[in-house]
Each structure stands twice: as C-alpha cells, then as structure tokens.
N, C-alpha and C. Protein backbone atom coordinates (compact mmCIF):
# COMPACT_ATOMS: atom_id res chain seq x y z
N UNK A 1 0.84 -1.18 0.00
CA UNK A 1 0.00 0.00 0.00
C UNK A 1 0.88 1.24 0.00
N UNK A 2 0.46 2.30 -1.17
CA UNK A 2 1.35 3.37 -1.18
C UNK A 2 0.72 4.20 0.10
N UNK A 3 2.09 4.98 0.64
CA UNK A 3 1.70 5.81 1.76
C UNK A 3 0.96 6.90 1.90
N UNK A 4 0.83 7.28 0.47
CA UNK A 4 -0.23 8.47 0.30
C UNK A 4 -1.39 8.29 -0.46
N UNK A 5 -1.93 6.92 -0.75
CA UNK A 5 -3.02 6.47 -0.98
C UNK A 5 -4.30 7.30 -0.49
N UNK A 6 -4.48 7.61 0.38
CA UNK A 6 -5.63 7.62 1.04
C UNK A 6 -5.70 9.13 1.88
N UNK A 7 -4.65 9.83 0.77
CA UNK A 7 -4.34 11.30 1.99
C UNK A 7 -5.38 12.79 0.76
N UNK A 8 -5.95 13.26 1.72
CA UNK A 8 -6.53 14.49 1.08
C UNK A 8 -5.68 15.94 2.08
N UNK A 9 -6.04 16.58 0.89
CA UNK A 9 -6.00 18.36 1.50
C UNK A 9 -7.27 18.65 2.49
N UNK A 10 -7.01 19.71 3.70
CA UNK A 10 -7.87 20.24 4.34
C UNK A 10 -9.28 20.79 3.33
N UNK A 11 -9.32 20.75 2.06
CA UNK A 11 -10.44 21.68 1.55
C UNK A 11 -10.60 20.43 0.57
N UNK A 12 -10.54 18.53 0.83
CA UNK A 12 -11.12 18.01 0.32
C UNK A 12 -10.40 17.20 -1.18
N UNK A 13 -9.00 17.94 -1.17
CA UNK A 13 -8.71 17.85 -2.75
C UNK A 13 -7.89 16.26 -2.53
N UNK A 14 -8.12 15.30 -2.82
CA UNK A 14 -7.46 14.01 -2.84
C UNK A 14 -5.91 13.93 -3.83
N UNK A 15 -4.80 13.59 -3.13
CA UNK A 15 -3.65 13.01 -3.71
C UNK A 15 -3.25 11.61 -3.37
N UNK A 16 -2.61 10.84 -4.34
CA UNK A 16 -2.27 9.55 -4.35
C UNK A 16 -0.42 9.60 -4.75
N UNK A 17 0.35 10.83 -4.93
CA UNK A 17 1.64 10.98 -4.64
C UNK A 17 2.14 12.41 -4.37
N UNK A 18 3.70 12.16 -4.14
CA UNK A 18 4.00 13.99 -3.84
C UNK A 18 3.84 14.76 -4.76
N UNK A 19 3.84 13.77 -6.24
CA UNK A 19 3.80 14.56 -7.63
C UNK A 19 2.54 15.39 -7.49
N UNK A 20 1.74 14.68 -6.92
CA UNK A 20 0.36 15.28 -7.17
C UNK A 20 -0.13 16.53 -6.13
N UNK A 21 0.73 16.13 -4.81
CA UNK A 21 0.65 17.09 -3.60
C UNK A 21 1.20 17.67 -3.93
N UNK A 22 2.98 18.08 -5.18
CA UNK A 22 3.00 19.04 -5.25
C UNK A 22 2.61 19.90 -5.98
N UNK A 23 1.67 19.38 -7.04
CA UNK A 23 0.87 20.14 -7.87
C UNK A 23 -0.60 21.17 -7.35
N UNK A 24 -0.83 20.38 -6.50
CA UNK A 24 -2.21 20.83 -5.91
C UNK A 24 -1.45 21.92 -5.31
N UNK A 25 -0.09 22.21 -4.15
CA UNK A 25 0.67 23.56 -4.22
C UNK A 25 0.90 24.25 -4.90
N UNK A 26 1.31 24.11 -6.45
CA UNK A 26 1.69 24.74 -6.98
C UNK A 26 0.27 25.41 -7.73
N UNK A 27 -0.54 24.76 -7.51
CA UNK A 27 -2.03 25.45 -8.32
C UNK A 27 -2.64 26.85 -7.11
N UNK A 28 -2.06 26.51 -6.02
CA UNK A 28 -2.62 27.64 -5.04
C UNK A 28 -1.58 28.14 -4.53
N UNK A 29 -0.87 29.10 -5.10
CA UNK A 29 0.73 29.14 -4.67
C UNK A 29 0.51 30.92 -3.32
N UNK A 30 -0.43 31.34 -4.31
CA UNK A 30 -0.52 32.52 -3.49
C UNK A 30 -1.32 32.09 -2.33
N UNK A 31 -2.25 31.20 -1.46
CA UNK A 31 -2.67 31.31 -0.90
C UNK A 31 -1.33 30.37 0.46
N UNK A 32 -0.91 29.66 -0.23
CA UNK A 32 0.71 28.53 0.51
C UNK A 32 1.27 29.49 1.20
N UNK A 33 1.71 30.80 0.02
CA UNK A 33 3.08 32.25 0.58
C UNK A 33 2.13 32.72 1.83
N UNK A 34 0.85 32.73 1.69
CA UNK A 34 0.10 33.26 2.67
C UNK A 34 -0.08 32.91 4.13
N UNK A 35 -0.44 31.54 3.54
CA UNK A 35 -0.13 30.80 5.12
C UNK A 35 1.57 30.38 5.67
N UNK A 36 2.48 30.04 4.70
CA UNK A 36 3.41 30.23 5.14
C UNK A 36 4.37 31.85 5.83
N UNK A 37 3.69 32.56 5.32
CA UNK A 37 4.41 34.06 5.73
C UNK A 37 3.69 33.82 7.36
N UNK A 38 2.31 33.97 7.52
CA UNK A 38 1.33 33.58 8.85
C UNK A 38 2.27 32.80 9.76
N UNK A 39 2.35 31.73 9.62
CA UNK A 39 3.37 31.07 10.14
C UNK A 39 4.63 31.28 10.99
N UNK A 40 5.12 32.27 9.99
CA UNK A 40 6.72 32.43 10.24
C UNK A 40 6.21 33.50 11.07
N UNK A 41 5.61 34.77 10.83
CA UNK A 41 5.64 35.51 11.75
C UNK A 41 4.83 35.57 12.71
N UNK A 42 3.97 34.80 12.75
CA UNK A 42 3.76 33.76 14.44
C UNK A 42 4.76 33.55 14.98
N UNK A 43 5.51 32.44 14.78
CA UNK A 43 6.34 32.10 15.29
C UNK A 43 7.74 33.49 15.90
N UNK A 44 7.75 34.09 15.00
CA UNK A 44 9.01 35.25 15.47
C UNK A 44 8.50 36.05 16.18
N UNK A 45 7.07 36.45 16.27
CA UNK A 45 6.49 36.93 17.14
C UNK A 45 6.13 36.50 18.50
N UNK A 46 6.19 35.38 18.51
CA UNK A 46 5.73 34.52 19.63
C UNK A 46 4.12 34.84 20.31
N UNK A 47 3.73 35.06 19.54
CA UNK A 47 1.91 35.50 19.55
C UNK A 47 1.11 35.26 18.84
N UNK A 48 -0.13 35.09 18.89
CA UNK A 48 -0.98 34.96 17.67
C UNK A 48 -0.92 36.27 16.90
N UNK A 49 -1.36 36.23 15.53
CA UNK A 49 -1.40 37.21 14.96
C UNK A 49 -2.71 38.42 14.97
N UNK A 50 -2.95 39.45 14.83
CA UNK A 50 -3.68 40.26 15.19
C UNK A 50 -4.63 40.85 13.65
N UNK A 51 -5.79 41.25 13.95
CA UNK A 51 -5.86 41.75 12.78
C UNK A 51 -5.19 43.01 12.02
N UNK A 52 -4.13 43.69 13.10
CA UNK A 52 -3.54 45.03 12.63
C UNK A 52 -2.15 44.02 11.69
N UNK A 53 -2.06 42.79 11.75
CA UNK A 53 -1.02 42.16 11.21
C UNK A 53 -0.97 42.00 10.20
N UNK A 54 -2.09 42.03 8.80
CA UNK A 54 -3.25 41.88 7.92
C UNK A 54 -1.98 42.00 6.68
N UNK A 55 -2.15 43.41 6.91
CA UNK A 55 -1.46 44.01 6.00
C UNK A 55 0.40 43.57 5.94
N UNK A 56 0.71 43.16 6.81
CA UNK A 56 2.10 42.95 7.03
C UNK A 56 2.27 41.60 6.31
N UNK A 57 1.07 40.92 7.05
CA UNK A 57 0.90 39.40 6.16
C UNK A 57 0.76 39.09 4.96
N UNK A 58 -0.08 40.25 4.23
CA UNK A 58 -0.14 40.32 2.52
C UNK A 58 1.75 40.87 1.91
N UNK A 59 1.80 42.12 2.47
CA UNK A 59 3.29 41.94 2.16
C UNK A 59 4.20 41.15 2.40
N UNK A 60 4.49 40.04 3.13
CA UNK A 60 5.56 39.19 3.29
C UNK A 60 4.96 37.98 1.78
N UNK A 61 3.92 37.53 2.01
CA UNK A 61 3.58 36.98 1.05
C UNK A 61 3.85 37.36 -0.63
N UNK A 62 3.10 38.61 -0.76
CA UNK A 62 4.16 39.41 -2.06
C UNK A 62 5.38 39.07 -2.41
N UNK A 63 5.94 39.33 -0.89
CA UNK A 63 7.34 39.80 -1.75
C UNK A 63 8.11 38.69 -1.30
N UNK A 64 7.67 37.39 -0.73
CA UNK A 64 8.14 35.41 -1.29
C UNK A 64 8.15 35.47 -2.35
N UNK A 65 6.69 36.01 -3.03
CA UNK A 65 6.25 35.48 -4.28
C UNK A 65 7.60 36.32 -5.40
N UNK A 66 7.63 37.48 -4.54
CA UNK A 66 8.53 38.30 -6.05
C UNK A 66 9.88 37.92 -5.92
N UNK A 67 10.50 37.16 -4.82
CA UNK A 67 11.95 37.12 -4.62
C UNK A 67 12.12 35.37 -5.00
N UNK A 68 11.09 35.34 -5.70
CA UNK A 68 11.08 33.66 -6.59
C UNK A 68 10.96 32.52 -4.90
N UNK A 69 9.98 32.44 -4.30
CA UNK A 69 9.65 31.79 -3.53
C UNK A 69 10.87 31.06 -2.67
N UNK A 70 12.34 32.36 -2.66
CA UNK A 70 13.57 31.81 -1.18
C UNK A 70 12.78 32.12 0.08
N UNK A 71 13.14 31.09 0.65
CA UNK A 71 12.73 31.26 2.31
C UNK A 71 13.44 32.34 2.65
N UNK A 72 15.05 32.03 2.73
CA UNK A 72 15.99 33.49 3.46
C UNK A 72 15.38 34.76 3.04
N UNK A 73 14.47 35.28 1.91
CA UNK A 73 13.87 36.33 1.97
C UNK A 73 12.88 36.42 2.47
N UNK A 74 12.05 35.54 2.57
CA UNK A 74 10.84 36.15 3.84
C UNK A 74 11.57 35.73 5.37
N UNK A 75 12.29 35.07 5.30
CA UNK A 75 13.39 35.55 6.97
C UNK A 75 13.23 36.81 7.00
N UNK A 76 14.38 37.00 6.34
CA UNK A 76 15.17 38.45 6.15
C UNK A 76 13.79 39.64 6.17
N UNK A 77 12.54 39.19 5.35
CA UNK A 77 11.76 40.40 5.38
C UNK A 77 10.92 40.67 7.04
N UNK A 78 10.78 39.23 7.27
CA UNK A 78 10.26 38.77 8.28
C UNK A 78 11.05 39.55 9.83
N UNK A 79 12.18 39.26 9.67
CA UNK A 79 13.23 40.20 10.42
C UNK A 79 13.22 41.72 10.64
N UNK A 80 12.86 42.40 9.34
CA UNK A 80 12.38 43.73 9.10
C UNK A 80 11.52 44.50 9.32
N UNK A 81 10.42 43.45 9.41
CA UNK A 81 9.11 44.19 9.50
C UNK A 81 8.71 44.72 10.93
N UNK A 82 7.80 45.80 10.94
CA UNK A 82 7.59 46.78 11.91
C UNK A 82 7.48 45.97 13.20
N UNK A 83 6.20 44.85 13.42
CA UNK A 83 5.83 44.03 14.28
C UNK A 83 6.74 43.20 15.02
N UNK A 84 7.67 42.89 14.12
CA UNK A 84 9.05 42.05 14.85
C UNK A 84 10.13 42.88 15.16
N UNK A 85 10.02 43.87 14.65
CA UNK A 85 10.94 45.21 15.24
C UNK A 85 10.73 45.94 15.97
N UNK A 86 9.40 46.44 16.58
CA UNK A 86 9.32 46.56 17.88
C UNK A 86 8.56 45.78 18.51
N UNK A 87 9.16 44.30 18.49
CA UNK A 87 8.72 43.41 19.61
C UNK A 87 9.37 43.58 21.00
C-alpha cells in the first residue's frame, strides 16, 4: 500500500503521490506564501497574529512570491518588519 493512498487536502482535494501534492501547491501558490508568511511571523512573534497584522501578512507573502519563492527572503523580510521590530 502506497503511503499516500488515502491522503486528502484540508479543503477536500485528494492526492495519491508527492507529484500530485505538489501540484495541488503549486495550483494555489498565493494562498501557501500566505499561510506560510502567517506562520513564520507567528512564530518570530511569539503571539498569535492580530488583525492590525493583515497588512504585514499580505506583504511578506508578495514579496516570497517576487523574490522567486527563497525562504531566506521572507526571513530576512520577516526580520524587518515593523511588528518584529518593535517586539
């Protein structure tokens, strides 16, 4: 039995390999930068995120997307931004 036989996405979408999990990523790429930016600056924040965070969260996401999807740049932006700078 393959190990990803039987695995779906949270919103239902069924895969049967990584080929396919990573396609179903790559079909929603802006919404991935989104929750991955969420993520990261959770975590560097050490808080949940707020709704004044909104906007900080659409820009980190952007600008993954424009710096060709490197992590070290949403670090690095992640590092920069107002919320983690005066934490």
């Amino acid at each position: 039995m393959d190990a990803f036989e039987s695995q779906a996405l949270p919103d239902g979408r069924d895969f049967k390999d990584v080929g396919e999990f990573r396609a179903h990523l790559a079909a929603d790429q802006d919404r991935f930068c989104r929750a991955l930016a969420e993520k990261l600056l959770t975590y560097a924040l050490g808080r949940s995120l707020e709704y004044t965070d909104g906007g900080v969260v659409k820009s980190l996401a952007k600008g993954l997307k424009d710096d060709g999807y490197r992590m070290s740049a949403l670090i690095a932006a992640v590092a920069k931004c107002e919320p983690f700078q005066s934490k």
